[in-house]
PDB file of N, CA and C in Angstrom:
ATOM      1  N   UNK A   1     107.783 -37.195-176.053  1.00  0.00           N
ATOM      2  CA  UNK A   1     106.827 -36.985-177.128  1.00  0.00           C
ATOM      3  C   UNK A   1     106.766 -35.495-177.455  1.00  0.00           C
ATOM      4  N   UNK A   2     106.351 -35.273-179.098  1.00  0.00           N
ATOM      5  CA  UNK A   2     106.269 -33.738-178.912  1.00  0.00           C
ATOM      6  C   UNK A   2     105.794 -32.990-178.710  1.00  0.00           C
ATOM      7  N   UNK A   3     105.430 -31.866-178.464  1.00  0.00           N
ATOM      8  CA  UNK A   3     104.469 -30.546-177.840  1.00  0.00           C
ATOM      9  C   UNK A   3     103.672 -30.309-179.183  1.00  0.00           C
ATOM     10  N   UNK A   4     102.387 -30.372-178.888  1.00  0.00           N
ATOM     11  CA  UNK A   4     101.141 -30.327-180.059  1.00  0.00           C
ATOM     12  C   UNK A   4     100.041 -29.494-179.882  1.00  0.00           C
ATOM     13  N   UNK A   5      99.561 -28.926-180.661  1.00  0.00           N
ATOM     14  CA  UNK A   5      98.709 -27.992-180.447  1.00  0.00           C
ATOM     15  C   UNK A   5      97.814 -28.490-181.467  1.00  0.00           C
ATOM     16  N   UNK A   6      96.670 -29.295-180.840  1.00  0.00           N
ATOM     17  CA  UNK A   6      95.613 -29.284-181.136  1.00  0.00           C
ATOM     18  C   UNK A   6      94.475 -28.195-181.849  1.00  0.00           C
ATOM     19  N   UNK A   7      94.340 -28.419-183.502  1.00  0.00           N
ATOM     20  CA  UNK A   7      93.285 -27.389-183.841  1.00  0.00           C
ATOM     21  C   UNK A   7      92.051 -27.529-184.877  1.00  0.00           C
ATOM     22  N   UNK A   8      90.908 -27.458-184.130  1.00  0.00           N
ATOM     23  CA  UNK A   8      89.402 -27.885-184.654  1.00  0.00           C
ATOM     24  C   UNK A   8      89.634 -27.121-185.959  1.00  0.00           C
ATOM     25  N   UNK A   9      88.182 -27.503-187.218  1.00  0.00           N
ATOM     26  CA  UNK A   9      87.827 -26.738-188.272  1.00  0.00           C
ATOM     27  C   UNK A   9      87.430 -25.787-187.735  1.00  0.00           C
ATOM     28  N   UNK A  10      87.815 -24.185-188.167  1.00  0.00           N
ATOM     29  CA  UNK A  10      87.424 -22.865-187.757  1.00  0.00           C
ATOM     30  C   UNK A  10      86.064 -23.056-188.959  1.00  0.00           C
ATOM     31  N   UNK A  11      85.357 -22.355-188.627  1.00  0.00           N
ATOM     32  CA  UNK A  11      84.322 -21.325-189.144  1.00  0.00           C
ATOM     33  C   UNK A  11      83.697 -20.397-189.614  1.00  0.00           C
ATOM     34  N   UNK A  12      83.682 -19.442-188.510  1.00  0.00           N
ATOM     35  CA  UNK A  12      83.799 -17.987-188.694  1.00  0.00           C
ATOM     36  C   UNK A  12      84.886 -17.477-188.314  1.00  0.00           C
ATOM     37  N   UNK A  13      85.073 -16.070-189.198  1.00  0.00           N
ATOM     38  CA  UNK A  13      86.428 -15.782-189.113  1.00  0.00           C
ATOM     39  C   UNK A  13      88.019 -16.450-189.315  1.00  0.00           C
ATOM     40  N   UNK A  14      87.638 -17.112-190.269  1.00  0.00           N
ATOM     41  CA  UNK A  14      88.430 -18.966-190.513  1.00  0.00           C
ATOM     42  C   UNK A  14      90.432 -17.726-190.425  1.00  0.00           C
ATOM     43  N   UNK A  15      90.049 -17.269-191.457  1.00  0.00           N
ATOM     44  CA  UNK A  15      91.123 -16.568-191.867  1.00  0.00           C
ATOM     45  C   UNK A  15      92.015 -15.814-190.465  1.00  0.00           C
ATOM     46  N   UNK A  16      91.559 -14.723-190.154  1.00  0.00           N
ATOM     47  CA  UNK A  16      92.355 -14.358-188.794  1.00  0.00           C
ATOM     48  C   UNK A  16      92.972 -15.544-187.617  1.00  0.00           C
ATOM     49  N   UNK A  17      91.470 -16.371-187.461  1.00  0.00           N
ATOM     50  CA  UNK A  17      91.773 -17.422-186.474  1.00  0.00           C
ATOM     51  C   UNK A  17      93.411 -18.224-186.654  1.00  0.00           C
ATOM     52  N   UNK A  18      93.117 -18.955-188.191  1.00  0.00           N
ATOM     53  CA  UNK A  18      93.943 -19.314-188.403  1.00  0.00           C
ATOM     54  C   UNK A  18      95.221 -18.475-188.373  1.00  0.00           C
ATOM     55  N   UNK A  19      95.427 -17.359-188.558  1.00  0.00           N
ATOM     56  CA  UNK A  19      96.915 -16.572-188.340  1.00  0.00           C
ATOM     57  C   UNK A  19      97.596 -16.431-187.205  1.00  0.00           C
ATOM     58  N   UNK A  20      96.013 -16.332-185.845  1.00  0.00           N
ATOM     59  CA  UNK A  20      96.577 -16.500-184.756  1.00  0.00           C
ATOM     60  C   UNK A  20      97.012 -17.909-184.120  1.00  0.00           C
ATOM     61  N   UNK A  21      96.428 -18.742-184.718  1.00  0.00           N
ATOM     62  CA  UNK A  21      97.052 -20.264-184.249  1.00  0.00           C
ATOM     63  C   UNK A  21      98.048 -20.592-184.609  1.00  0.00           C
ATOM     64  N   UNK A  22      98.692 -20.002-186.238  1.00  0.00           N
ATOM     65  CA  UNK A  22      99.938 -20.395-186.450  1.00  0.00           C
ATOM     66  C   UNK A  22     101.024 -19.376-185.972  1.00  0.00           C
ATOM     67  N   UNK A  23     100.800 -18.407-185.843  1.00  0.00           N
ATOM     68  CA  UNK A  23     101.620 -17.194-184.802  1.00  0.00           C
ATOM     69  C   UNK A  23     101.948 -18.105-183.672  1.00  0.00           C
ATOM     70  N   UNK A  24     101.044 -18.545-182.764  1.00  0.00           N
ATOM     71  CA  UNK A  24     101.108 -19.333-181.297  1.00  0.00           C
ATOM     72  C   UNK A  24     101.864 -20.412-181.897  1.00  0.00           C
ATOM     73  N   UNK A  25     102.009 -21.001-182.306  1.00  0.00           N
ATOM     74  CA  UNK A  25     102.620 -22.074-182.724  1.00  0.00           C
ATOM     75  C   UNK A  25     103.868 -21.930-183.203  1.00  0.00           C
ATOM     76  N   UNK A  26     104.003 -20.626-183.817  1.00  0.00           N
ATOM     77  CA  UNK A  26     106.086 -20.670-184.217  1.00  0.00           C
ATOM     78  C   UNK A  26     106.226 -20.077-182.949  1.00  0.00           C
ATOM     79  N   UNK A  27     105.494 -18.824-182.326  1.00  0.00           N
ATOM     80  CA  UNK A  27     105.976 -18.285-180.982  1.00  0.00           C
ATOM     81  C   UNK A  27     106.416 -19.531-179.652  1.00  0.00           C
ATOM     82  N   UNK A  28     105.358 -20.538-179.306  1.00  0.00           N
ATOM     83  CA  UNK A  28     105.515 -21.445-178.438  1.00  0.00           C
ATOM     84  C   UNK A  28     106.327 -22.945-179.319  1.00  0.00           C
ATOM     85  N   UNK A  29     106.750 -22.783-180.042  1.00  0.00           N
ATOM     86  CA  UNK A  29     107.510 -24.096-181.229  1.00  0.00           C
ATOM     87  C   UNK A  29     106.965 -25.181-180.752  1.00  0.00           C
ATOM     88  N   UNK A  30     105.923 -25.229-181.393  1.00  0.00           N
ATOM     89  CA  UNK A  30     104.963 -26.082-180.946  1.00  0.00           C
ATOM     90  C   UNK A  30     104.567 -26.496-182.843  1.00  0.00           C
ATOM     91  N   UNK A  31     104.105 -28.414-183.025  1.00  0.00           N
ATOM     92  CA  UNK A  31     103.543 -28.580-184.486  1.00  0.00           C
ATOM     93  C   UNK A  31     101.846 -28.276-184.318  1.00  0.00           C
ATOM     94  N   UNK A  32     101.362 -28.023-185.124  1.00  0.00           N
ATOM     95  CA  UNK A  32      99.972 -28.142-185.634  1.00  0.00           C
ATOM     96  C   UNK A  32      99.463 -29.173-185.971  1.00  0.00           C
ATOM     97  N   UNK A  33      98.449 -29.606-185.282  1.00  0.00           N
ATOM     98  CA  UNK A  33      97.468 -30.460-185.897  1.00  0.00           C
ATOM     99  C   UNK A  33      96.086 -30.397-185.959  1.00  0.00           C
ATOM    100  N   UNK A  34      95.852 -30.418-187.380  1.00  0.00           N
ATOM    101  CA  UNK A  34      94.826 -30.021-187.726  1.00  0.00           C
ATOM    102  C   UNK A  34      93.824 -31.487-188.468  1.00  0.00           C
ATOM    103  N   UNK A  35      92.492 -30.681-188.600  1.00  0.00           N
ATOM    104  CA  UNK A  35      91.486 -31.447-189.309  1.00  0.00           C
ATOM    105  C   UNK A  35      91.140 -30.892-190.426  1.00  0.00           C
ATOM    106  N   UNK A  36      91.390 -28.906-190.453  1.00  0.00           N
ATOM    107  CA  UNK A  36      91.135 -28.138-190.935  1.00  0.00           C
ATOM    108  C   UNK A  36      92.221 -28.108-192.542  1.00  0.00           C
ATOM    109  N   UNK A  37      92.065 -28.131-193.333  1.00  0.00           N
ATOM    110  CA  UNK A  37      92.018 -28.383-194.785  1.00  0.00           C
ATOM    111  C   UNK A  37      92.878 -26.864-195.433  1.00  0.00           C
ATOM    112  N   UNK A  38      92.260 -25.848-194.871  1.00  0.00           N
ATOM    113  CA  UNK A  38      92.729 -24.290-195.253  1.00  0.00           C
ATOM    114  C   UNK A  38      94.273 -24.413-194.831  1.00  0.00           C
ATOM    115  N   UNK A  39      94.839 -25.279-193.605  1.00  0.00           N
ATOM    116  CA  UNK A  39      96.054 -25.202-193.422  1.00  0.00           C
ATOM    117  C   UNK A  39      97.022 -25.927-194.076  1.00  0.00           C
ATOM    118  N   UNK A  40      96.627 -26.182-195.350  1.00  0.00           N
ATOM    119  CA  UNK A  40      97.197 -26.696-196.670  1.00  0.00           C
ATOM    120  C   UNK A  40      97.447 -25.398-197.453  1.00  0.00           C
ATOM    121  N   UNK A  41      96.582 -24.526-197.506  1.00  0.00           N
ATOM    122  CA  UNK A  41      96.612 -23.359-198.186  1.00  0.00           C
ATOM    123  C   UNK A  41      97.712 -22.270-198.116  1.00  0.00           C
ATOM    124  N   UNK A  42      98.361 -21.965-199.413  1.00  0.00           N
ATOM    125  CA  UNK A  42     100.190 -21.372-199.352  1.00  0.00           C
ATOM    126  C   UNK A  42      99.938 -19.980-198.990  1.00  0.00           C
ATOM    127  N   UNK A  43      98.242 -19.477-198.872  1.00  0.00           N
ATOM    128  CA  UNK A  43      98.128 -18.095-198.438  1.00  0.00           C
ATOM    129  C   UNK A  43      97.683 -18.351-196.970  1.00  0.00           C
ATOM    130  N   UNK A  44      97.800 -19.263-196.406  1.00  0.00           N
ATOM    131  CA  UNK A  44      97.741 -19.199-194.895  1.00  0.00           C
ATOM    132  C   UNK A  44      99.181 -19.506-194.402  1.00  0.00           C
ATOM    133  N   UNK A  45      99.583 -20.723-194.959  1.00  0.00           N
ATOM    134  CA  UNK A  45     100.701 -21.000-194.502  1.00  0.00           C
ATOM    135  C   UNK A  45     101.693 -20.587-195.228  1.00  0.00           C
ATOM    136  N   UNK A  46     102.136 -19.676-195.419  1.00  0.00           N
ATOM    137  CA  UNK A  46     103.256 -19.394-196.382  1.00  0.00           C
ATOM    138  C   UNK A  46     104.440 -19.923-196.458  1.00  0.00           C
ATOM    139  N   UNK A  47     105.088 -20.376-197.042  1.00  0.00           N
ATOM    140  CA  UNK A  47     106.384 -21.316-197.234  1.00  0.00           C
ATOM    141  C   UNK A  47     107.403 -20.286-196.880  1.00  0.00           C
ATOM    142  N   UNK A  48     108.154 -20.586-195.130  1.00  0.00           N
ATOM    143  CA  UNK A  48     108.229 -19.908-194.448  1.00  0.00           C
ATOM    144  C   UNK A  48     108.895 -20.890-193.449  1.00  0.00           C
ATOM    145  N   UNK A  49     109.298 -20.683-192.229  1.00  0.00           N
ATOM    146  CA  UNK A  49     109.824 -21.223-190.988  1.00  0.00           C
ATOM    147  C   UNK A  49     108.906 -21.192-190.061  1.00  0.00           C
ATOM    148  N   UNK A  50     108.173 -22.777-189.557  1.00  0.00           N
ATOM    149  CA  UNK A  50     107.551 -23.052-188.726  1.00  0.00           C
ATOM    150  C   UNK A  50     107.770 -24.364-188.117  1.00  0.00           C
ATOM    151  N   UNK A  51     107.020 -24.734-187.052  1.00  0.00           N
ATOM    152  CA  UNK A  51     107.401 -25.930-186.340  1.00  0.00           C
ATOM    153  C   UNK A  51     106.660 -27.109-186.942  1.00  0.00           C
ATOM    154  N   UNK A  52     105.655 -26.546-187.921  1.00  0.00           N
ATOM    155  CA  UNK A  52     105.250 -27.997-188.243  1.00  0.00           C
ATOM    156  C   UNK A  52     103.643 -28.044-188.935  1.00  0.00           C
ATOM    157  N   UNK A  53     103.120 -28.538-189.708  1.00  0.00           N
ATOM    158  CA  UNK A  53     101.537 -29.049-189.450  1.00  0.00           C
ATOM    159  C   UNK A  53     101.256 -30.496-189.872  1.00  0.00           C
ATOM    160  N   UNK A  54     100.285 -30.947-189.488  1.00  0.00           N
ATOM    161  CA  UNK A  54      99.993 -32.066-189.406  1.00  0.00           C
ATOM    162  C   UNK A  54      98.585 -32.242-190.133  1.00  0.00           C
ATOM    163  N   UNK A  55      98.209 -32.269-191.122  1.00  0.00           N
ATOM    164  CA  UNK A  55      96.948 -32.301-191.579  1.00  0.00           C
ATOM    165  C   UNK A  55      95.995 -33.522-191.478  1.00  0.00           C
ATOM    166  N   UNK A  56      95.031 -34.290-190.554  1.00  0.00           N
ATOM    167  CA  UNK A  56      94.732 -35.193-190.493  1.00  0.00           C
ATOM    168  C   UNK A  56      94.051 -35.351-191.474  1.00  0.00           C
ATOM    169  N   UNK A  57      93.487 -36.522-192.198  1.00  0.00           N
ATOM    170  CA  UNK A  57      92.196 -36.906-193.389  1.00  0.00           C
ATOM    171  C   UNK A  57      91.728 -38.085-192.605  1.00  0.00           C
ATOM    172  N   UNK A  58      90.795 -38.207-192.169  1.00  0.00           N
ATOM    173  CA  UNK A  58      90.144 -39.339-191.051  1.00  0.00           C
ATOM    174  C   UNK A  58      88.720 -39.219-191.683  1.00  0.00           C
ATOM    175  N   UNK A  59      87.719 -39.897-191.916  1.00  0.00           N
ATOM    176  CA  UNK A  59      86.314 -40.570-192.039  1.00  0.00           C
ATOM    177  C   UNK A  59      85.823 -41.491-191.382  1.00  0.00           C
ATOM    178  N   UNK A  60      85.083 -41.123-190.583  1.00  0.00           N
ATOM    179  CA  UNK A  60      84.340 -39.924-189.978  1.00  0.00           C
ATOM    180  C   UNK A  60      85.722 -39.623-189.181  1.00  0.00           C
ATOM    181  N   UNK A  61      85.551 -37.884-188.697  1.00  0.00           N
ATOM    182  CA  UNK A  61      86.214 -37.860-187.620  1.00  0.00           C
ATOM    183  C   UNK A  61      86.189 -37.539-186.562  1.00  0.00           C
ATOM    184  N   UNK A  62      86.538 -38.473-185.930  1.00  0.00           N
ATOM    185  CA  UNK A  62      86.279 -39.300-184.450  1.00  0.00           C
ATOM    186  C   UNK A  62      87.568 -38.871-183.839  1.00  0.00           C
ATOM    187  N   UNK A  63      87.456 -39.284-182.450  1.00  0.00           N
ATOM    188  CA  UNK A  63      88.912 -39.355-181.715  1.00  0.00           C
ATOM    189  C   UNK A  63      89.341 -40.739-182.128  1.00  0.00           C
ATOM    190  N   UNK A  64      88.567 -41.769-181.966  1.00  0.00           N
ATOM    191  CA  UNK A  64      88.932 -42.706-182.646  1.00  0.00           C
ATOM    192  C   UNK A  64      90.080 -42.932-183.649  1.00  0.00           C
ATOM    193  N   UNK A  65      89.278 -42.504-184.797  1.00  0.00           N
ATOM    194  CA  UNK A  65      90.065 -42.984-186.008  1.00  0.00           C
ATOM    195  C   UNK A  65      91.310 -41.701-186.248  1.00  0.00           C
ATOM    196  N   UNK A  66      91.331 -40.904-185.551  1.00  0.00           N
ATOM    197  CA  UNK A  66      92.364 -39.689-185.633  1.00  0.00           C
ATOM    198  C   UNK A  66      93.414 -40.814-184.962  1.00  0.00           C
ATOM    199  N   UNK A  67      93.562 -41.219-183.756  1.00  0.00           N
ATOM    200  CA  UNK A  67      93.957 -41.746-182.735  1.00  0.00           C
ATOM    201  C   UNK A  67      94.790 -42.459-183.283  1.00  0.00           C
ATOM    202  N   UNK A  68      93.851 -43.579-184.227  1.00  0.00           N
ATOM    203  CA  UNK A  68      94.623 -44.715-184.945  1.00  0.00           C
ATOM    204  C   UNK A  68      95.363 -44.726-185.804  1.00  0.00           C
ATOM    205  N   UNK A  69      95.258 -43.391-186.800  1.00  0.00           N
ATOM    206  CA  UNK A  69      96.557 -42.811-187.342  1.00  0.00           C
ATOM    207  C   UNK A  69      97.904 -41.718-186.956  1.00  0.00           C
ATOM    208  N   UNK A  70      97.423 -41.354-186.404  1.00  0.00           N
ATOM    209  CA  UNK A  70      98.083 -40.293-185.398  1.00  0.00           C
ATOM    210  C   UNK A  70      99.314 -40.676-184.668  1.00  0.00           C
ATOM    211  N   UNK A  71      98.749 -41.587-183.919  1.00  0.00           N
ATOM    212  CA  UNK A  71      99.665 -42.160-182.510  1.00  0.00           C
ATOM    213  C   UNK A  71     100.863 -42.894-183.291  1.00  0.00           C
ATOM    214  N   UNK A  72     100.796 -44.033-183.826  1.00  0.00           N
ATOM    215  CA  UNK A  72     101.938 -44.247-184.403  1.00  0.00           C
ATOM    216  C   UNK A  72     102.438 -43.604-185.140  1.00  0.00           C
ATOM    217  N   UNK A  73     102.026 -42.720-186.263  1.00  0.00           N
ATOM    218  CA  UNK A  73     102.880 -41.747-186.645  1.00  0.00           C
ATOM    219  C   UNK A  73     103.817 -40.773-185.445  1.00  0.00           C
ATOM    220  N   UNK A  74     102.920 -39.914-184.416  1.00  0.00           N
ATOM    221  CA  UNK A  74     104.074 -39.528-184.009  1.00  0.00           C
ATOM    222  C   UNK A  74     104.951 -40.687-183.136  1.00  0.00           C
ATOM    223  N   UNK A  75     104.724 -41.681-182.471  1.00  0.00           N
ATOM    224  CA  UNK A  75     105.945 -42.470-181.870  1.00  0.00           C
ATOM    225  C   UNK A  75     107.207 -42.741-183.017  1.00  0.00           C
ATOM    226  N   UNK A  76     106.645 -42.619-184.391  1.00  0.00           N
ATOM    227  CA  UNK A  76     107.666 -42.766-185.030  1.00  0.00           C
ATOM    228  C   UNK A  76     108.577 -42.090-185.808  1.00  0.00           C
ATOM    229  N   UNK A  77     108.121 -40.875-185.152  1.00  0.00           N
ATOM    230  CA  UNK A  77     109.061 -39.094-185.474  1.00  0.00           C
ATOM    231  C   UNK A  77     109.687 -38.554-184.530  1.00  0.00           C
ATOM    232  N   UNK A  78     110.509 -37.603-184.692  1.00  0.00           N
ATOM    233  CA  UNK A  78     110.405 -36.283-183.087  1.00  0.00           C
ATOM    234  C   UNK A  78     109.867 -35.200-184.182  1.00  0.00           C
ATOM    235  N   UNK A  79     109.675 -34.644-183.029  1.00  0.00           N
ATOM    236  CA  UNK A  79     109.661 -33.571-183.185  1.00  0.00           C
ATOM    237  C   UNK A  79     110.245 -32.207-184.278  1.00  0.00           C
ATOM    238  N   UNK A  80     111.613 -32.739-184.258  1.00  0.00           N
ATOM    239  CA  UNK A  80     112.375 -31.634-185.345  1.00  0.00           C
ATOM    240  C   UNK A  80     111.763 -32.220-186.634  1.00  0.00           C
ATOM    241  N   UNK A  81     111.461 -33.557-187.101  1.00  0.00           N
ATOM    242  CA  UNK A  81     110.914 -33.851-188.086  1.00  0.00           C
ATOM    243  C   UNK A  81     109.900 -33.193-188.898  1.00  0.00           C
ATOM    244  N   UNK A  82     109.191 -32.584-187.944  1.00  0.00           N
ATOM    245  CA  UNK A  82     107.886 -32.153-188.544  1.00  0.00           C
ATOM    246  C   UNK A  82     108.607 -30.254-189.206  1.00  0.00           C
ATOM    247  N   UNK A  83     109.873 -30.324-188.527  1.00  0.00           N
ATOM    248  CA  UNK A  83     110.128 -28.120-188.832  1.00  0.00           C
ATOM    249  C   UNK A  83     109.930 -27.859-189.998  1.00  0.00           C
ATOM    250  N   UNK A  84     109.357 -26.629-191.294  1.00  0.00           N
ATOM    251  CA  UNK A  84     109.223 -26.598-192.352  1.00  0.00           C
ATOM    252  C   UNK A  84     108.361 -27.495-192.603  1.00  0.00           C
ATOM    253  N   UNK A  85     107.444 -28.574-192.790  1.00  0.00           N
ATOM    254  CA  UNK A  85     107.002 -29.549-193.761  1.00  0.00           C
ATOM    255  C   UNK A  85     105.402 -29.809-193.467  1.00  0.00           C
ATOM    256  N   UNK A  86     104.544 -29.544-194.089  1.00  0.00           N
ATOM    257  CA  UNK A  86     102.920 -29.848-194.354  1.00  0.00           C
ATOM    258  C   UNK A  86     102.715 -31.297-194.451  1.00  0.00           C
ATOM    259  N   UNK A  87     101.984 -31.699-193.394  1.00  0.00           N
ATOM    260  CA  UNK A  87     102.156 -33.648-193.494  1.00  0.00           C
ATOM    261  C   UNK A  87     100.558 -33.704-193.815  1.00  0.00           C
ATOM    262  N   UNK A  88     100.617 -34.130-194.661  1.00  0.00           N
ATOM    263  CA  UNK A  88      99.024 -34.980-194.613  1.00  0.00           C
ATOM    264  C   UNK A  88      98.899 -36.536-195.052  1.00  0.00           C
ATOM    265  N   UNK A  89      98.050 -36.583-193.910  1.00  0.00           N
ATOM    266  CA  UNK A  89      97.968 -38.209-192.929  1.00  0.00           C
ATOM    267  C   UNK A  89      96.986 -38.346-193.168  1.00  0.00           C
ATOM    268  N   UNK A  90      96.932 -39.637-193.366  1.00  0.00           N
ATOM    269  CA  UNK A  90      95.480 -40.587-193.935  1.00  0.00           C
ATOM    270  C   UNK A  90      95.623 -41.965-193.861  1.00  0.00           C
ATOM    271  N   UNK A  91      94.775 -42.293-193.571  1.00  0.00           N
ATOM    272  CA  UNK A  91      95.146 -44.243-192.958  1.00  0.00           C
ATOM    273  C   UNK A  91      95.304 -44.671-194.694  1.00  0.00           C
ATOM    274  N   UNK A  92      96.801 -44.974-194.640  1.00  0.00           N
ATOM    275  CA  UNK A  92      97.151 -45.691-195.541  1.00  0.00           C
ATOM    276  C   UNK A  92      97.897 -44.711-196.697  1.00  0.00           C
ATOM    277  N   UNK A  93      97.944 -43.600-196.155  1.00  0.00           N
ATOM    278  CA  UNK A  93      98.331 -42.838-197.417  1.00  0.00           C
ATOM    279  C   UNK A  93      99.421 -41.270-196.371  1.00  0.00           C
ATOM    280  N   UNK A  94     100.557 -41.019-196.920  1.00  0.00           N
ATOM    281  CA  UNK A  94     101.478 -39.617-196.220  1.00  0.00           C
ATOM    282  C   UNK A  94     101.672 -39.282-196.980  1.00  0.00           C
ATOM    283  N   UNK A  95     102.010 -37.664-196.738  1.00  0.00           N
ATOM    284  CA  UNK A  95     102.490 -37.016-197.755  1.00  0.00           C
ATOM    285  C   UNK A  95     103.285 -35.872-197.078  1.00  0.00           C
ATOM    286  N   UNK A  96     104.453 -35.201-197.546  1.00  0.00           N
ATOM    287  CA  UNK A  96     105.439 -34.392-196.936  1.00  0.00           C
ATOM    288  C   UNK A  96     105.533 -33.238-197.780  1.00  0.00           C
ATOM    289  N   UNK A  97     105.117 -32.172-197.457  1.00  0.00           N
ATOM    290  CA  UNK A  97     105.610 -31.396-198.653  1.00  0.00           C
ATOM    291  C   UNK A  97     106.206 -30.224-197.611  1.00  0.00           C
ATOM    292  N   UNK A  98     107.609 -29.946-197.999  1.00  0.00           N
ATOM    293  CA  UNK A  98     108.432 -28.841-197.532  1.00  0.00           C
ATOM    294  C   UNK A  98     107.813 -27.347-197.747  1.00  0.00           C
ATOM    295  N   UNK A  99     107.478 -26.501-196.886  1.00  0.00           N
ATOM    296  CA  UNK A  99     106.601 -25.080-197.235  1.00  0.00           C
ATOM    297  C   UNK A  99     107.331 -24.611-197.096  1.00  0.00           C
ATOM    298  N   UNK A 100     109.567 -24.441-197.023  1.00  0.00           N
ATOM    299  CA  UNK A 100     110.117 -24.166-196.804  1.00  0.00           C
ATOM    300  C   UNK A 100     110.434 -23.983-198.554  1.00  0.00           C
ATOM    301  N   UNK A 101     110.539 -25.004-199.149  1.00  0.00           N
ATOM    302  CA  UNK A 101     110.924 -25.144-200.788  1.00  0.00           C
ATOM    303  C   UNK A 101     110.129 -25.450-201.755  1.00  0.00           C
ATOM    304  N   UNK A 102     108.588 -25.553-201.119  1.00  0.00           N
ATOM    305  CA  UNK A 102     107.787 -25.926-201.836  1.00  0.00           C
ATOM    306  C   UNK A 102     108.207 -27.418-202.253  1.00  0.00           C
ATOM    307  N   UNK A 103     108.667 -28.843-201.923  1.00  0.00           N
ATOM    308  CA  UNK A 103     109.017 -29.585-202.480  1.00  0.00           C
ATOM    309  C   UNK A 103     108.376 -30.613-201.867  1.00  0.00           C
ATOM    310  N   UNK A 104     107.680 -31.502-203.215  1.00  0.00           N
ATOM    311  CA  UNK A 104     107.230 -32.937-201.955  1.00  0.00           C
ATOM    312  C   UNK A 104     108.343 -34.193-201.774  1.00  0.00           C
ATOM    313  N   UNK A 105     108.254 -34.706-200.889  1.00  0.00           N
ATOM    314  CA  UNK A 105     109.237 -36.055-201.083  1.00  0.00           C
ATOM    315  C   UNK A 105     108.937 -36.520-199.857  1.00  0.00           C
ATOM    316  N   UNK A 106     109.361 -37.536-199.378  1.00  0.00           N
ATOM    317  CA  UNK A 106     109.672 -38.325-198.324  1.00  0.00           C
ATOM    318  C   UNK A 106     109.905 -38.022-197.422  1.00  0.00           C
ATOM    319  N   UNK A 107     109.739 -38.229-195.967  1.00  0.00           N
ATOM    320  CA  UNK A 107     110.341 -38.039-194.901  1.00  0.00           C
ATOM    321  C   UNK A 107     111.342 -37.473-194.410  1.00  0.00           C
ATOM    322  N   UNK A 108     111.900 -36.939-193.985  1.00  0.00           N
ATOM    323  CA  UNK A 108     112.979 -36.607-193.610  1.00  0.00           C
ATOM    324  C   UNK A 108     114.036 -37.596-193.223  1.00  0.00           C
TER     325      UNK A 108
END
């Protein structure tokens, strides 16, 4: 399974935080997963070479209902899948967009 780095909605200091989580994350090649919404944003994440993010959309969010979309998605990736590409996940709904080319499409 792949190496994940778990990351809550920041707050205060949203901006720095976030630079240092995605720093840790190309440094340790590790994907992102987030709840946090800003890591959609092309001035945080710049379309660029990274290992990955994962944007969850869950209501309410629970471990639960993260869980229930989550888990089968990743059993049904690796890892290299996620390099370059902004995923946002939602029960019943994906989306892929390359931050490498700016391009949305499908899966890899």
């Amino acid at each position: 399974m792949a190496t994940m780095l778990c990351v809550p909605p920041t707050v205060a200091k949203r901006l720095r935080t976030t630079l240092k989580i995605r720093q840790r994350a190309i440094a340790e090649d590790r994907t992102l997963i987030t709840f946090d919404q800003h890591f959609g944003d092309w001035a945080i994440l710049p379309p660029n070479e990274h290992p990955g993010v994962i944007r969850l959309k869950v209501h309410p969010t629970t471990t639960a209902n993260a869980a229930k979309v989550l888990l089968p998605f990743l059993k049904a990736h690796k890892q290299d899948d996620f390099r370059n590409y902004l995923i946002i996940l939602s029960p019943g709904a994906l989306r892929w967009i390359n931050t490498a080319t700016n391009s949305h499409g499908p899966s890899p």
